[in-house]
Protein backbone atom coordinates (compact mmCIF):
# COMPACT_ATOMS: atom_id res chain seq x y z
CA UNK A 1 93.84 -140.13 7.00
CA UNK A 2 92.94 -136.72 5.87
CA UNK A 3 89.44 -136.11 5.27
CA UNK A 4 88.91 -132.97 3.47
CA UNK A 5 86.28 -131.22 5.24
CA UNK A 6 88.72 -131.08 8.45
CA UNK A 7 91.72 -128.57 6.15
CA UNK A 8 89.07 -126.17 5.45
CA UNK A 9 88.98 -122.94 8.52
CA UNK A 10 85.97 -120.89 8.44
CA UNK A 11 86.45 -116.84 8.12
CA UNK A 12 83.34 -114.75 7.94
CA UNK A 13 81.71 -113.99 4.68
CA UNK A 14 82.41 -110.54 3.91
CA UNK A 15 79.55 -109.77 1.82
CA UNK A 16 76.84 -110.48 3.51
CA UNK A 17 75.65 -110.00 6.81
CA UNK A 18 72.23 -110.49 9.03
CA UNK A 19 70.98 -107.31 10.40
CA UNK A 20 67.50 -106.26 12.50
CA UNK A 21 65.97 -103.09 10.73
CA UNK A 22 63.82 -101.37 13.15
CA UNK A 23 60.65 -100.74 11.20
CA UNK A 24 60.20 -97.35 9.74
CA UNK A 25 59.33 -94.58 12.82
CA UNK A 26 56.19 -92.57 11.44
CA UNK A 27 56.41 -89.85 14.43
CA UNK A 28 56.72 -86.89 12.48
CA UNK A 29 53.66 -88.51 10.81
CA UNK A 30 51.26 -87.45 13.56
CA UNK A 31 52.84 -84.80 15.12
CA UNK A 32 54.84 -82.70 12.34
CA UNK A 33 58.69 -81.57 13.24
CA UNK A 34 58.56 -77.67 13.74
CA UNK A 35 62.23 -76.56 13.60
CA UNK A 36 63.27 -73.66 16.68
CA UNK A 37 65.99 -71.63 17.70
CA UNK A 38 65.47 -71.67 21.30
CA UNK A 39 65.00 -73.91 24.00
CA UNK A 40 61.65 -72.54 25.30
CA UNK A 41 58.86 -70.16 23.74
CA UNK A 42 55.49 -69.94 23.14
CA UNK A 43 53.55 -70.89 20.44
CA UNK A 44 50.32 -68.79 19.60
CA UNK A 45 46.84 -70.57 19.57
CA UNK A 46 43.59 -68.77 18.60
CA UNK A 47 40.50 -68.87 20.12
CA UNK A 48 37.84 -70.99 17.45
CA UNK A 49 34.62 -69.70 19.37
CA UNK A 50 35.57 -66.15 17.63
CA UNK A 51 35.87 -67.74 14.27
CA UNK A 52 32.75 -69.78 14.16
CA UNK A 53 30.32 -67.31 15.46
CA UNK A 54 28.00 -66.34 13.31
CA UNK A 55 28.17 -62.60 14.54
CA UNK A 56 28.02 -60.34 11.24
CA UNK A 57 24.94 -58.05 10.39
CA UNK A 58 23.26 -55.20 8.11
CA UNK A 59 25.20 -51.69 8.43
CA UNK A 60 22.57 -49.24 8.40
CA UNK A 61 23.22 -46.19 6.16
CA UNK A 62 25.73 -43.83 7.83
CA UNK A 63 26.22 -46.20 11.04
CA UNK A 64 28.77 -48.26 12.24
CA UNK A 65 29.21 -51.87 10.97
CA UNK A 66 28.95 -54.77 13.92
CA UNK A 67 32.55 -55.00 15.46
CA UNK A 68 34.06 -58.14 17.17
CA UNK A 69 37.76 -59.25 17.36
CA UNK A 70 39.50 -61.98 18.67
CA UNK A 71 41.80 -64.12 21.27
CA UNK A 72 44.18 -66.22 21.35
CA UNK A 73 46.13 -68.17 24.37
CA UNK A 74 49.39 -69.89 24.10
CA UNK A 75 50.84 -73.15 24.48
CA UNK A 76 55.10 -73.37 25.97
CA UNK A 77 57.57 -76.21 24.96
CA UNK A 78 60.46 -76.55 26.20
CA UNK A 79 63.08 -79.05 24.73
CA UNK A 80 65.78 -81.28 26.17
CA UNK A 81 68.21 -82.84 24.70
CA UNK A 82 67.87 -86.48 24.07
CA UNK A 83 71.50 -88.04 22.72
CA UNK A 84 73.53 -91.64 23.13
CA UNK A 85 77.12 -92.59 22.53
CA UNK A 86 78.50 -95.33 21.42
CA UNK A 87 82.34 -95.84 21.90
CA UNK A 88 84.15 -97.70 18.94
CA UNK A 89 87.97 -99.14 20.56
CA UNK A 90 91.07 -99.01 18.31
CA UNK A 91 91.49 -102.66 18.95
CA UNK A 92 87.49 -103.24 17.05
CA UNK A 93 88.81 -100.99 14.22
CA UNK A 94 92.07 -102.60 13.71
CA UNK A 95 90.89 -105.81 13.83
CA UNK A 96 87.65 -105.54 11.52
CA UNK A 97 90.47 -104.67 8.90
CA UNK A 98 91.78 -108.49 9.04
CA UNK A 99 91.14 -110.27 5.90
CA UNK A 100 89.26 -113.08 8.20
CA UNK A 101 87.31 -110.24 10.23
CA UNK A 102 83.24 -110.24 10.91
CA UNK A 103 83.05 -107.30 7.74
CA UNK A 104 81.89 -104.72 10.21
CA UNK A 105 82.48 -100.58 9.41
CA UNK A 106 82.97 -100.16 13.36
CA UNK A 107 82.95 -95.90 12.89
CA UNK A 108 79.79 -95.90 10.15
CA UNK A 109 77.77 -98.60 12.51
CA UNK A 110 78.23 -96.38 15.17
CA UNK A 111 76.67 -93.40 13.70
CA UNK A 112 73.96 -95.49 12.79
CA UNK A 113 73.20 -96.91 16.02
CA UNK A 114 73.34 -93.92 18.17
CA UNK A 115 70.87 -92.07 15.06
CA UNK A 116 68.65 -95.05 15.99
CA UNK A 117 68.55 -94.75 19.58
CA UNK A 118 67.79 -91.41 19.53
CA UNK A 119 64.66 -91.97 16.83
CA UNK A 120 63.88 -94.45 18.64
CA UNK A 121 63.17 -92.53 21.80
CA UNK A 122 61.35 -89.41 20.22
CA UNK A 123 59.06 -92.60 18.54
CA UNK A 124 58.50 -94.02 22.20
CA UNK A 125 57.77 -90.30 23.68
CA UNK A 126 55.56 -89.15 21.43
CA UNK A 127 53.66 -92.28 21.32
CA UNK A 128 53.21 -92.16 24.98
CA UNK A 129 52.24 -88.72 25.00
CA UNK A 130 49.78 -89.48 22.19
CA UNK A 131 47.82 -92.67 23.80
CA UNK A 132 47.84 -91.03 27.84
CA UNK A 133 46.20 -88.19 26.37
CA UNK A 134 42.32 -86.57 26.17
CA UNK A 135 41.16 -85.78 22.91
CA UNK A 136 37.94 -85.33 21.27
CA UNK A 137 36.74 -88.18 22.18
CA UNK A 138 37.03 -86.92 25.97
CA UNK A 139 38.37 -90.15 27.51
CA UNK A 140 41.93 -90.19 28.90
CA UNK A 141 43.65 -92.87 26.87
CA UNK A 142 41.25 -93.39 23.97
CA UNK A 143 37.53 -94.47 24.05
CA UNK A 144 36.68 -97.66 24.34
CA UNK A 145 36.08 -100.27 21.30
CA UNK A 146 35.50 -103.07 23.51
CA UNK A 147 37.00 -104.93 20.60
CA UNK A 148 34.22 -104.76 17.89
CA UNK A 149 37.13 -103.85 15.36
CA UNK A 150 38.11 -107.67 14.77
CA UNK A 151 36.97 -109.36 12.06
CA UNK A 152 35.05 -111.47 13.45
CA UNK A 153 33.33 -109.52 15.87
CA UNK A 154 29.36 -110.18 15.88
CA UNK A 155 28.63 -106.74 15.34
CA UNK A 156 31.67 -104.97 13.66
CA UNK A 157 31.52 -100.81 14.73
CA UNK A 158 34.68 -99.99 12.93
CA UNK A 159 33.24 -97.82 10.38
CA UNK A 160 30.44 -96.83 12.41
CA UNK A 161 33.28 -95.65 14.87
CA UNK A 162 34.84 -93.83 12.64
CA UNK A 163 32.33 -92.16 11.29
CA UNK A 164 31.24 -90.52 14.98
CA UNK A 165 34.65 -89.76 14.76
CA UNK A 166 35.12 -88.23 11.32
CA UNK A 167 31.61 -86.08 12.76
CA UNK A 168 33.00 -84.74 15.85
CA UNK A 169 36.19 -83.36 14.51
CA UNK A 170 33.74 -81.83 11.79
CA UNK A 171 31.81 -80.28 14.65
CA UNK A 172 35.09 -78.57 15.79
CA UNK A 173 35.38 -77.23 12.10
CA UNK A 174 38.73 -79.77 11.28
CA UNK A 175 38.04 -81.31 8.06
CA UNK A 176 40.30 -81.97 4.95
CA UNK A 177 41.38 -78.52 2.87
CA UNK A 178 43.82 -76.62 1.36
CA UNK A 179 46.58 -76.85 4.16
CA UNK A 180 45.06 -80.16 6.26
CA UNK A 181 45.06 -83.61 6.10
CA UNK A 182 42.60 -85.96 7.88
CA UNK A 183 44.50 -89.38 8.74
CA UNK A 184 44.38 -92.24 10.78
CA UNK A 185 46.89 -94.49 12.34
CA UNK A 186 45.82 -97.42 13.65
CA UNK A 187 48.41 -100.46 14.79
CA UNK A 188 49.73 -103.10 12.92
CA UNK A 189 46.94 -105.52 14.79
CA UNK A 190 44.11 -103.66 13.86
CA UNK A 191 45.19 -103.04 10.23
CA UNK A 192 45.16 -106.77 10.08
CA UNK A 193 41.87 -107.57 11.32
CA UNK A 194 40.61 -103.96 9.75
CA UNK A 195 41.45 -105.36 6.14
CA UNK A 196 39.36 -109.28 6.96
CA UNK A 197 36.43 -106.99 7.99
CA UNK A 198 34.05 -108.61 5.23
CA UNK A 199 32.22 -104.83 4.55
CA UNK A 200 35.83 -103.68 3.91
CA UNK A 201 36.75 -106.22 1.81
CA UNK A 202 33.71 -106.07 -0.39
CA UNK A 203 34.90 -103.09 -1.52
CA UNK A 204 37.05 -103.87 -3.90
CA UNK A 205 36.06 -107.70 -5.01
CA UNK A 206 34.92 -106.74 -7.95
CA UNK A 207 37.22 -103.99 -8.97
CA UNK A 208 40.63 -105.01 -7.68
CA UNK A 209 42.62 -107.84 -7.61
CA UNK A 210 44.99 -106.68 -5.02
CA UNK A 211 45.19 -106.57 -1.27
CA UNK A 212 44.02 -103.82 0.54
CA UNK A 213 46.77 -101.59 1.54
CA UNK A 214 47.12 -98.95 3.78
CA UNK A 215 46.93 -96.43 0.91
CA UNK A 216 43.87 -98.67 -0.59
CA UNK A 217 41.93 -98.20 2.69
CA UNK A 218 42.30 -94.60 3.05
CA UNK A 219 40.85 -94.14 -0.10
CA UNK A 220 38.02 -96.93 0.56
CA UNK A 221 37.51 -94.79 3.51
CA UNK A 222 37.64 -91.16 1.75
CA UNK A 223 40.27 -89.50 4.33
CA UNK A 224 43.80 -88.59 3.46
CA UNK A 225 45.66 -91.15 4.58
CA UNK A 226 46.35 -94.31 6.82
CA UNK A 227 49.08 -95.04 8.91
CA UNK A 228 49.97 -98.49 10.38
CA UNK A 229 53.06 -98.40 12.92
CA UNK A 230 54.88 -101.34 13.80
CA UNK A 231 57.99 -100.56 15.50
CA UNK A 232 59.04 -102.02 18.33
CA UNK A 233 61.19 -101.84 21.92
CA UNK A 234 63.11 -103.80 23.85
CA UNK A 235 62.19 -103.64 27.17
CA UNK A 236 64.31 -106.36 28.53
CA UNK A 237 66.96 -105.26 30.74
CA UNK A 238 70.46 -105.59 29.17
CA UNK A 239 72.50 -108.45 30.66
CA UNK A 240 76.46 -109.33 29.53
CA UNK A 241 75.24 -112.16 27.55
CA UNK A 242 73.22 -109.50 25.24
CA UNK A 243 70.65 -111.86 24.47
CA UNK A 244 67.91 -111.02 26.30
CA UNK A 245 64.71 -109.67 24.41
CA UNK A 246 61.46 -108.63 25.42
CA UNK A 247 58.98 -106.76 22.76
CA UNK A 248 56.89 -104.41 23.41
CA UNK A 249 55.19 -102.51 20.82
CA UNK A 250 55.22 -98.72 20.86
CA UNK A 251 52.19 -97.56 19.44
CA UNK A 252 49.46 -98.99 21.87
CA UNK A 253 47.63 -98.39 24.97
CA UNK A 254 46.77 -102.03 26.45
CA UNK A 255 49.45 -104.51 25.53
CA UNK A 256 48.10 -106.18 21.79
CA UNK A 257 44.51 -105.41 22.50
CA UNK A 258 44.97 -102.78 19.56
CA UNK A 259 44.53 -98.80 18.82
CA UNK A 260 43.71 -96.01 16.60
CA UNK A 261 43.52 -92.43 16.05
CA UNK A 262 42.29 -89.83 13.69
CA UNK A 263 43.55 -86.50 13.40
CA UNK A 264 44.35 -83.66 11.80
CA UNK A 265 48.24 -83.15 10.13
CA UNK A 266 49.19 -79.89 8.40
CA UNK A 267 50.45 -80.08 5.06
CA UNK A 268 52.72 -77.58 5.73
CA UNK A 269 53.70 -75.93 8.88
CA UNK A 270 53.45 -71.85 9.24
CA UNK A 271 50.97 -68.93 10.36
CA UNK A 272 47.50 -70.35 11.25
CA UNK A 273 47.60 -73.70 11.14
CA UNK A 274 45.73 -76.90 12.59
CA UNK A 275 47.73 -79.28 14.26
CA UNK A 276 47.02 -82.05 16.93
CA UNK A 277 50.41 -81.57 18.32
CA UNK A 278 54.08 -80.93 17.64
CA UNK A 279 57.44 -82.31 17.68
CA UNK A 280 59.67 -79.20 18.15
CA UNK A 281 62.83 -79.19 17.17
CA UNK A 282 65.71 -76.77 18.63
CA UNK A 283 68.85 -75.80 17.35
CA UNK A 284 72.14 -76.13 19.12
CA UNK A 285 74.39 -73.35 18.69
CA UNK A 286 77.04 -72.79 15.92
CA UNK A 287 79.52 -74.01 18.21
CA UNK A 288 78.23 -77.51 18.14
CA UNK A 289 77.77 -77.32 14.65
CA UNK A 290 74.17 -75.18 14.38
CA UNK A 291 72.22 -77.94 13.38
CA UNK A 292 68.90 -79.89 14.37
CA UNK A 293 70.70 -82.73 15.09
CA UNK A 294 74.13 -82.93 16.76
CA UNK A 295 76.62 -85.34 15.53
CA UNK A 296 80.01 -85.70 17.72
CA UNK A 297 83.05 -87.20 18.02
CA UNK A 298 86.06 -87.21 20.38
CA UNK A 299 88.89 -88.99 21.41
CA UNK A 300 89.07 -91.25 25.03
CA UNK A 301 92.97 -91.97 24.47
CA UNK A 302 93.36 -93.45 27.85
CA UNK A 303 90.92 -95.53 26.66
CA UNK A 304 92.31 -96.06 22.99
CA UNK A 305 89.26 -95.51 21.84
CA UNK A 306 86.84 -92.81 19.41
CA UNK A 307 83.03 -92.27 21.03
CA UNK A 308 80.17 -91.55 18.86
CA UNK A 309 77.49 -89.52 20.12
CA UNK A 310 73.92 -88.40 18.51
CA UNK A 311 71.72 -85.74 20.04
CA UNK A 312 68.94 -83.79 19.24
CA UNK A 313 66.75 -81.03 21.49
CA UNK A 314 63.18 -81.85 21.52
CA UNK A 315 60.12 -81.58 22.79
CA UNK A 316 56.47 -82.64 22.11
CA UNK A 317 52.98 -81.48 22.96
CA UNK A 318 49.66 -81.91 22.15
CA UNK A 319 48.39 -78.44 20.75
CA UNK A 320 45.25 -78.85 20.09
CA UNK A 321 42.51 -81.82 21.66
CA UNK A 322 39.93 -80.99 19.34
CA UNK A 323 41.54 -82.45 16.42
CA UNK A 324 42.32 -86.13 16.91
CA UNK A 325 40.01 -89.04 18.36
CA UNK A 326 41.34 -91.94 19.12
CA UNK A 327 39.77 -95.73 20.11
CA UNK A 328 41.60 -98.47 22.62
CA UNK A 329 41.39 -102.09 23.02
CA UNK A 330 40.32 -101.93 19.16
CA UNK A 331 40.54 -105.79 18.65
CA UNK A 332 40.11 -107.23 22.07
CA UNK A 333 38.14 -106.28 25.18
């Protein structure tokens, strides 16, 4: 006897498919791109002792006014070029164009995932250059929190924190103006115990319905903006079964204990401007196509078989300490 489940063969659907989006890399957030045109220069920083003093006085009649001037130092970058390949067989191709085929687009994916690599490694990079370093707060790695940012902390200090901090980066002379944003990014696990902090929350009970957001709380906290990262890596060593799958989260400094910074982000990048740091950017030559960001392909036909390759020349460096301050272990001690 027939039974007619057992005549019907399973193909794959070819509209729909599951896929893992990497969450949304906020880099270029903290540290703004600035495009080059050569693998290593300097960039010019001035002096702010010259700029703060309080140095001007009374020209007496027929005399010479008070005269002053003022220094600046540099800081070098030098990029390297940061690229991965992915190699797409003609057998793959040929046989994702079978009626009953997975419905892949081997040559599009490929593009896609070597873009991603790549982001994802200027993300890691400039993350780990961000939470090893000293900033204002004058603590390699961050200062301490000792967890008092969790909701149910006896004595909550996150806005007291941030307030020291908002005051020492005023004390440098970085505050919000025509050209410079104040913001703070602060991990997904603080956000979420940031936004149960009872002070926080009644904020808004009796004016808003909605949840706090990360836009909500910047304004709730009168600075420019808030940031809340939550991309991940996989730092699981690849086996041939593929599966394995370890997470680690990119933006922290002691594994889920939580973090946070505040800093200073131009609004645009050119002559005298405040930055915490930079992501620079080189170009590769016209040969290669000119561009920021190199996109290749070539043949392997021993290997039947197209490669894929995405590169980009980078570097990243903190330019100036005085304008972030960041907090670790933010949530836990």
């Amino acid at each position: 006897m027939v039974i007619g489940k057992n005549i019907v063969t399973a193909s794959a659907l070819r509209n729909a498919s599951i896929f893992y989006q990497t969450p949304e890399f906020i880099a270029d957030q903290v540290f703004p791109v600035l495009p080059a045109n050569a693998p290593t220069m300097k960039i010019t920083k001035y002096l702010a002792s010259d700029y703060f003093r309080n140095d001007a006085d009374v020209r007496g009649e027929g005399g010479e006014a008070k005269r002053g001037g003022f220094k600046t130092t540099e800081v070098t970058f030098s990029t390297v070029e940061t690229a991965f390949a992915v190699p797409i067989t003609d057998e793959l191709r040929r046989n994702a164009k079978k009626q009953s085929a997975q419905p892949l687009q081997p040559d599009i994916e490929a593009v896609e995932l070597a873009k991603r690599k790549v982001m994802l490694k200027r993300e890691s990079e400039v993350a780990s250059l961000i939470t090893a370093a000293t900033w204002a707060d004058g603590v390699a790695g961050g200062e301490d929190a000792e967890g008092a940012w969790a909701s149910t902390a006896g004595t909550n200090t996150f806005k007291a924190d941030l307030k020291k901090a908002l005051k020492t980066l005023r004390e440098k002379g970085i505050a919000s103006g025509a050209n410079m944003e104040i913001r703070l990014l602060m991990d997904d696990l603080t956000f979420d115990e940031v936004v149960e902090i009872s002070d926080i929350k009644d904020q808004i009970k009796y004016t808003s319905a909605e949840s706090i957001t990360p836009d909500l709380l910047a304004r709730i906290l009168k600075i420019d903006k808030v940031i809340v990262p939550s991309v991940i890596e996989n730092i699981a060593k690849e086996t041939k079964a593929g599966t394995e799958f370890t997470a680690s989260r990119v933006w922290q400094i002691n594994a889920n204990k939580g973090m946070a910074i505040l800093y200073a982000y131009p609004k645009r990048l050119g002559l005298r401007v405040m930055s915490a740091g930079l992501i620079v950017n080189d170009r590769f030559d016209d040969e290669e196509g000119g561009e920021h960001e190199r996109i290749m392909k070539w043949r392997e036909a021993s290997n039947h078989q197209d490669v894929y390759e995405v590169g980009e020349l980078r570097d990243q460096l903190q330019v100036c300490a005085e304008a972030a301050y960041m907090f670790k272990d933010t949530i836990l001690t």
